[in-house]
PDB file of N, CA and C in Angstrom:
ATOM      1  N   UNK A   1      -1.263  12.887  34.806  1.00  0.00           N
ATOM      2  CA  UNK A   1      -0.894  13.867  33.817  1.00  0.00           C
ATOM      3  C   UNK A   1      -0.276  13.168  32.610  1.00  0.00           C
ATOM      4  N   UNK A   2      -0.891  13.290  31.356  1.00  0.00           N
ATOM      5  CA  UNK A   2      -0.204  12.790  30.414  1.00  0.00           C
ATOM      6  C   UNK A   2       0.749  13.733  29.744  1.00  0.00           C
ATOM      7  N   UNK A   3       1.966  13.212  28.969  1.00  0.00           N
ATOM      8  CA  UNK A   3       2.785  13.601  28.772  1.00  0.00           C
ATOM      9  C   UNK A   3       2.862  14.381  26.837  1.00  0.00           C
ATOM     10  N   UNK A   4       2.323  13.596  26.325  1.00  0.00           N
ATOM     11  CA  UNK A   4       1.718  13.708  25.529  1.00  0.00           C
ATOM     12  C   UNK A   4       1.185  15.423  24.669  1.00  0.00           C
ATOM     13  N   UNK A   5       2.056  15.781  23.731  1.00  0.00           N
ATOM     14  CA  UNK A   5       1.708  17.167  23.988  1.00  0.00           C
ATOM     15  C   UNK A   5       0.054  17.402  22.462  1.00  0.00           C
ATOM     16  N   UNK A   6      -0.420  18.485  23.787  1.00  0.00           N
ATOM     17  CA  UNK A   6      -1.805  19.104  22.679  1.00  0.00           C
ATOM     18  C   UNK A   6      -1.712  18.763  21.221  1.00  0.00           C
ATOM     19  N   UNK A   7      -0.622  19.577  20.488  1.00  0.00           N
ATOM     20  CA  UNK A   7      -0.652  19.528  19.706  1.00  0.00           C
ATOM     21  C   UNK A   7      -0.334  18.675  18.733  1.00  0.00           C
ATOM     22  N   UNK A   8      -1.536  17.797  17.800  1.00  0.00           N
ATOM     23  CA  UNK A   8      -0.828  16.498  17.338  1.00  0.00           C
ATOM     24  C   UNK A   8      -0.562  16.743  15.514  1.00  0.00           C
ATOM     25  N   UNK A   9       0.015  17.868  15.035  1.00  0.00           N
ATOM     26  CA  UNK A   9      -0.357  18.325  13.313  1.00  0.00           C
ATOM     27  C   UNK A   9       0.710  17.590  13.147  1.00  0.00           C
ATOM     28  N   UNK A  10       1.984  17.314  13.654  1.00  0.00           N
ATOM     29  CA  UNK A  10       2.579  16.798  13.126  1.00  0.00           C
ATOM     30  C   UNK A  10       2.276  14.940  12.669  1.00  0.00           C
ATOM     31  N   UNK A  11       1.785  14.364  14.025  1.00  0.00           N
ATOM     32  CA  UNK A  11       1.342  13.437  13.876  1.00  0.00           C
ATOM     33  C   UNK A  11       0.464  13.002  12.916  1.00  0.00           C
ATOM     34  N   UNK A  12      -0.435  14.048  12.753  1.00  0.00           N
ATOM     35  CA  UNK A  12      -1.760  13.978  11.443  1.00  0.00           C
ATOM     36  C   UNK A  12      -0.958  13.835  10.079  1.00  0.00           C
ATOM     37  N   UNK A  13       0.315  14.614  10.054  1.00  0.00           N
ATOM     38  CA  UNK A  13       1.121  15.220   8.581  1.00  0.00           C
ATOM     39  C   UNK A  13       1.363  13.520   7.966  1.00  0.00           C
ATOM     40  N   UNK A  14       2.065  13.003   9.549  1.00  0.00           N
ATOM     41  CA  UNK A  14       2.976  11.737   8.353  1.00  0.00           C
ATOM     42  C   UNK A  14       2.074  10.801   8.336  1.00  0.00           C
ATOM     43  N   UNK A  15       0.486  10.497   9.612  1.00  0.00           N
ATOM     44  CA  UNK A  15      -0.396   9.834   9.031  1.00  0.00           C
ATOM     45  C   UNK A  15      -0.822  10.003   7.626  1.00  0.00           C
ATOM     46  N   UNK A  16      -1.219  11.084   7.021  1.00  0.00           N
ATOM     47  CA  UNK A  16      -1.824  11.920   5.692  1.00  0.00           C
ATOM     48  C   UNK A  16      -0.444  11.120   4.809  1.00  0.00           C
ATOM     49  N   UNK A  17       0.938  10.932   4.973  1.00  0.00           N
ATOM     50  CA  UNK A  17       1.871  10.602   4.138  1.00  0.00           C
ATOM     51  C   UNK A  17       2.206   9.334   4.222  1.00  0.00           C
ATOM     52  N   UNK A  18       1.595   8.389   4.569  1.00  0.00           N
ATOM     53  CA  UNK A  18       1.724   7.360   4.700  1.00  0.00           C
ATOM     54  C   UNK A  18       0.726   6.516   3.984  1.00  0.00           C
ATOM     55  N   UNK A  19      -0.923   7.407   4.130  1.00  0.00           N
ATOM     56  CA  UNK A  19      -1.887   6.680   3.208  1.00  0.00           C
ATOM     57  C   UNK A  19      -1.404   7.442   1.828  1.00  0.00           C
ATOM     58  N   UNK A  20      -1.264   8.499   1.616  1.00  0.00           N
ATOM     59  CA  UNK A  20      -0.828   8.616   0.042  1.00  0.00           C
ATOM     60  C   UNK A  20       0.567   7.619  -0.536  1.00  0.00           C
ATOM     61  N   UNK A  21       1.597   7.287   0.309  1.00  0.00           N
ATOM     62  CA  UNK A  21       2.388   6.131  -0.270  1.00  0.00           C
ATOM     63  C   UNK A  21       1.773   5.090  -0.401  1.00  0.00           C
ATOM     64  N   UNK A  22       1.031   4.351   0.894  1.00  0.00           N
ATOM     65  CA  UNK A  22       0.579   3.215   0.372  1.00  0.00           C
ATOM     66  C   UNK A  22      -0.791   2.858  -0.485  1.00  0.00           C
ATOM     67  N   UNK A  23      -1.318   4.452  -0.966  1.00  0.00           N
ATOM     68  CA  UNK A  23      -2.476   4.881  -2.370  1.00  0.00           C
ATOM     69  C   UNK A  23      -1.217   4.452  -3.295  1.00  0.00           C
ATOM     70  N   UNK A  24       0.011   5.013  -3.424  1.00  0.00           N
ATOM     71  CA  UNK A  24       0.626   5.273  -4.606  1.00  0.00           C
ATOM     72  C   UNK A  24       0.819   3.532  -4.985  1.00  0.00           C
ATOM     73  N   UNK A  25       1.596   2.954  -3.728  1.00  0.00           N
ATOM     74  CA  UNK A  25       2.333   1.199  -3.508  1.00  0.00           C
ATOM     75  C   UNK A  25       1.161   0.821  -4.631  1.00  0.00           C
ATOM     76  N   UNK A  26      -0.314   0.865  -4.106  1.00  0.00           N
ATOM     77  CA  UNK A  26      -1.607   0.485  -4.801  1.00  0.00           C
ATOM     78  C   UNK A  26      -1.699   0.556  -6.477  1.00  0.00           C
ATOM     79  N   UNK A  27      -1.705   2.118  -6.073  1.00  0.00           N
ATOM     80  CA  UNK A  27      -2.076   2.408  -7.842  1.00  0.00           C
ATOM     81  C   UNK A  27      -0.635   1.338  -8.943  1.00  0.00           C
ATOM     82  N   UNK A  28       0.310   1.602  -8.148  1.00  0.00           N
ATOM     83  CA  UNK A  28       1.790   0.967  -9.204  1.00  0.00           C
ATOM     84  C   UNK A  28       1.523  -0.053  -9.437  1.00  0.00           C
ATOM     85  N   UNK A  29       0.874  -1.508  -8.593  1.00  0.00           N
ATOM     86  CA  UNK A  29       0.818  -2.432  -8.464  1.00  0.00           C
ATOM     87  C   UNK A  29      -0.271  -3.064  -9.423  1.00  0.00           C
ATOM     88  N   UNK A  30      -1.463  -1.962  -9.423  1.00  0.00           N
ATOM     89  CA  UNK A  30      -2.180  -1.848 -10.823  1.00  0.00           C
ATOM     90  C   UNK A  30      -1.938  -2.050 -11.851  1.00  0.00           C
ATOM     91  N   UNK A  31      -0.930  -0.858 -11.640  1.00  0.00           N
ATOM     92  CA  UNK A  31      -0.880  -0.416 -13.728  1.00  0.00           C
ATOM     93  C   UNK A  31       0.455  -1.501 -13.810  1.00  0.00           C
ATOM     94  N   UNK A  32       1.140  -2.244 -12.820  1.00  0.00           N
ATOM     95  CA  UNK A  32       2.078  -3.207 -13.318  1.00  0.00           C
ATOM     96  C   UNK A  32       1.550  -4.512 -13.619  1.00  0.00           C
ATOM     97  N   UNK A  33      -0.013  -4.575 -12.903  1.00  0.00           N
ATOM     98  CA  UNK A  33      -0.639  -5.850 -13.134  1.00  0.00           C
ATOM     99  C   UNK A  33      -1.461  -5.787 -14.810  1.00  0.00           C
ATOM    100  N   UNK A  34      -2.246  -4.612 -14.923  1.00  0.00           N
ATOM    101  CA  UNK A  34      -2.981  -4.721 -15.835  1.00  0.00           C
ATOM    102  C   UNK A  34      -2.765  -3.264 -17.130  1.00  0.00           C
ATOM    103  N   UNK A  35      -1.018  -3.450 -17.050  1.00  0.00           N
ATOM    104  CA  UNK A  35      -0.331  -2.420 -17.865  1.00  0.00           C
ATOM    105  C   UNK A  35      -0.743  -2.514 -19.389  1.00  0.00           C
ATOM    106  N   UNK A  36      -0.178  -3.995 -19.837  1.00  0.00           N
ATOM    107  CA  UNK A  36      -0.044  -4.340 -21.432  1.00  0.00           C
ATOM    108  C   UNK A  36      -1.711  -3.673 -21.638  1.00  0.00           C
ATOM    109  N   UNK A  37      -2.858  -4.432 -20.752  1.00  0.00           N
ATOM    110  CA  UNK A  37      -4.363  -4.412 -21.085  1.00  0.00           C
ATOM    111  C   UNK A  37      -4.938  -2.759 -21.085  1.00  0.00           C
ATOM    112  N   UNK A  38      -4.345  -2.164 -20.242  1.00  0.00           N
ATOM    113  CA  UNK A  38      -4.486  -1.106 -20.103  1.00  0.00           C
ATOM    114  C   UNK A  38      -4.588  -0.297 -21.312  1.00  0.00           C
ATOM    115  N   UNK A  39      -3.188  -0.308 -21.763  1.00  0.00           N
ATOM    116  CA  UNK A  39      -2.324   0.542 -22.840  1.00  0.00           C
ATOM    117  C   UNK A  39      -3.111  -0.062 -23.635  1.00  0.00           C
ATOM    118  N   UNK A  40      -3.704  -1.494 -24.045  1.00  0.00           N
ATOM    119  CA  UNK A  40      -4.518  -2.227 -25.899  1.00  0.00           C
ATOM    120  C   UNK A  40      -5.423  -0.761 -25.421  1.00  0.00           C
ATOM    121  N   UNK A  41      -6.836  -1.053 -24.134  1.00  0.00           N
ATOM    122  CA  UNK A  41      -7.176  -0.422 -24.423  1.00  0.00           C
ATOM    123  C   UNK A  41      -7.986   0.898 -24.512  1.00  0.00           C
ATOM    124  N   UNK A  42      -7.120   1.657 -23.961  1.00  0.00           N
ATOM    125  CA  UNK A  42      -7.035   2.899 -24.469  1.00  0.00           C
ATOM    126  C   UNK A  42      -6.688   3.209 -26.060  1.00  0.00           C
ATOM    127  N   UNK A  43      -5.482   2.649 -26.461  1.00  0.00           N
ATOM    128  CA  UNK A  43      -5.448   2.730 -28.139  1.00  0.00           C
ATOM    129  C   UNK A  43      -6.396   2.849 -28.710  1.00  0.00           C
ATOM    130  N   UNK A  44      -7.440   1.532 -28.281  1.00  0.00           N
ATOM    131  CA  UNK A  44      -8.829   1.559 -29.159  1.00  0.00           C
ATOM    132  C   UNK A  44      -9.831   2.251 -28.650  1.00  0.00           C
ATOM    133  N   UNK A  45      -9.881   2.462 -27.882  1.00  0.00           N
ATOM    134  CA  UNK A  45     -11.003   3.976 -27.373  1.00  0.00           C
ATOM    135  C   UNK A  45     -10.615   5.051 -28.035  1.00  0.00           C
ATOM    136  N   UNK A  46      -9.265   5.117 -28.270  1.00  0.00           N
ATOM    137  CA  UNK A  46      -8.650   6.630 -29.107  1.00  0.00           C
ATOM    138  C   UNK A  46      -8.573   6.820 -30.438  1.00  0.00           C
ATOM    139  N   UNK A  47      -8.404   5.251 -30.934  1.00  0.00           N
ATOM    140  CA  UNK A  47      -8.481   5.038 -32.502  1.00  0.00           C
ATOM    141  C   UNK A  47     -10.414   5.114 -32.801  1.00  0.00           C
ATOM    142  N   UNK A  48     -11.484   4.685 -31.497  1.00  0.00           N
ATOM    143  CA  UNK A  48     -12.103   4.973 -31.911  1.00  0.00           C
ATOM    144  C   UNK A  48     -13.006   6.641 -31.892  1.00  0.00           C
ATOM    145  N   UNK A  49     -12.660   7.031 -31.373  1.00  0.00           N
ATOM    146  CA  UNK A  49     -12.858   8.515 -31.248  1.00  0.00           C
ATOM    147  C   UNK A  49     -12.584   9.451 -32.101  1.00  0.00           C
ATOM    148  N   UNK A  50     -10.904   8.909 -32.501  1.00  0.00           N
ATOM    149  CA  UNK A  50     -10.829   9.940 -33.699  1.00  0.00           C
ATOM    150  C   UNK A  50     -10.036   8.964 -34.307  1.00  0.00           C
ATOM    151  N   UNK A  51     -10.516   8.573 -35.318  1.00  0.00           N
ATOM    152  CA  UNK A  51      -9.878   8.267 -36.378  1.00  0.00           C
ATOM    153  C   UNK A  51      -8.885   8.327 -37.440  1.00  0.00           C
ATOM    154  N   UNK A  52      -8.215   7.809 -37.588  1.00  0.00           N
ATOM    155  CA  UNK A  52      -7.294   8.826 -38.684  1.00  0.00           C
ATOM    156  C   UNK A  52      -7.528   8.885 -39.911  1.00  0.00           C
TER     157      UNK A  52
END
């Protein structure tokens, strides 16, 4: 007999919260690596789109 009960939602909940932190750890680690490059460019995608 396992002990172990049926119902596992809770278990599923903090699996589900654990890949969205370590999505988030990810994405930060991104935009801290390739922030400055990022931000040039977008500017120039936006300066070229609309102009002033």
């Amino acid at each position: 007999m396992s002990r172990l009960p049926s119902n596992r939602s809770g278990q599923s909940f903090i699996e589900f919260a654990l890949i969205i932190i370590l999505f988030a750890i990810v994405l930060l680690s991104i935009l801290l690596i390739l922030g400055d490059d990022l931000r040039t460019f977008i500017n120039d995608l936006f300066q070229t789109w609309f102009p002033s």
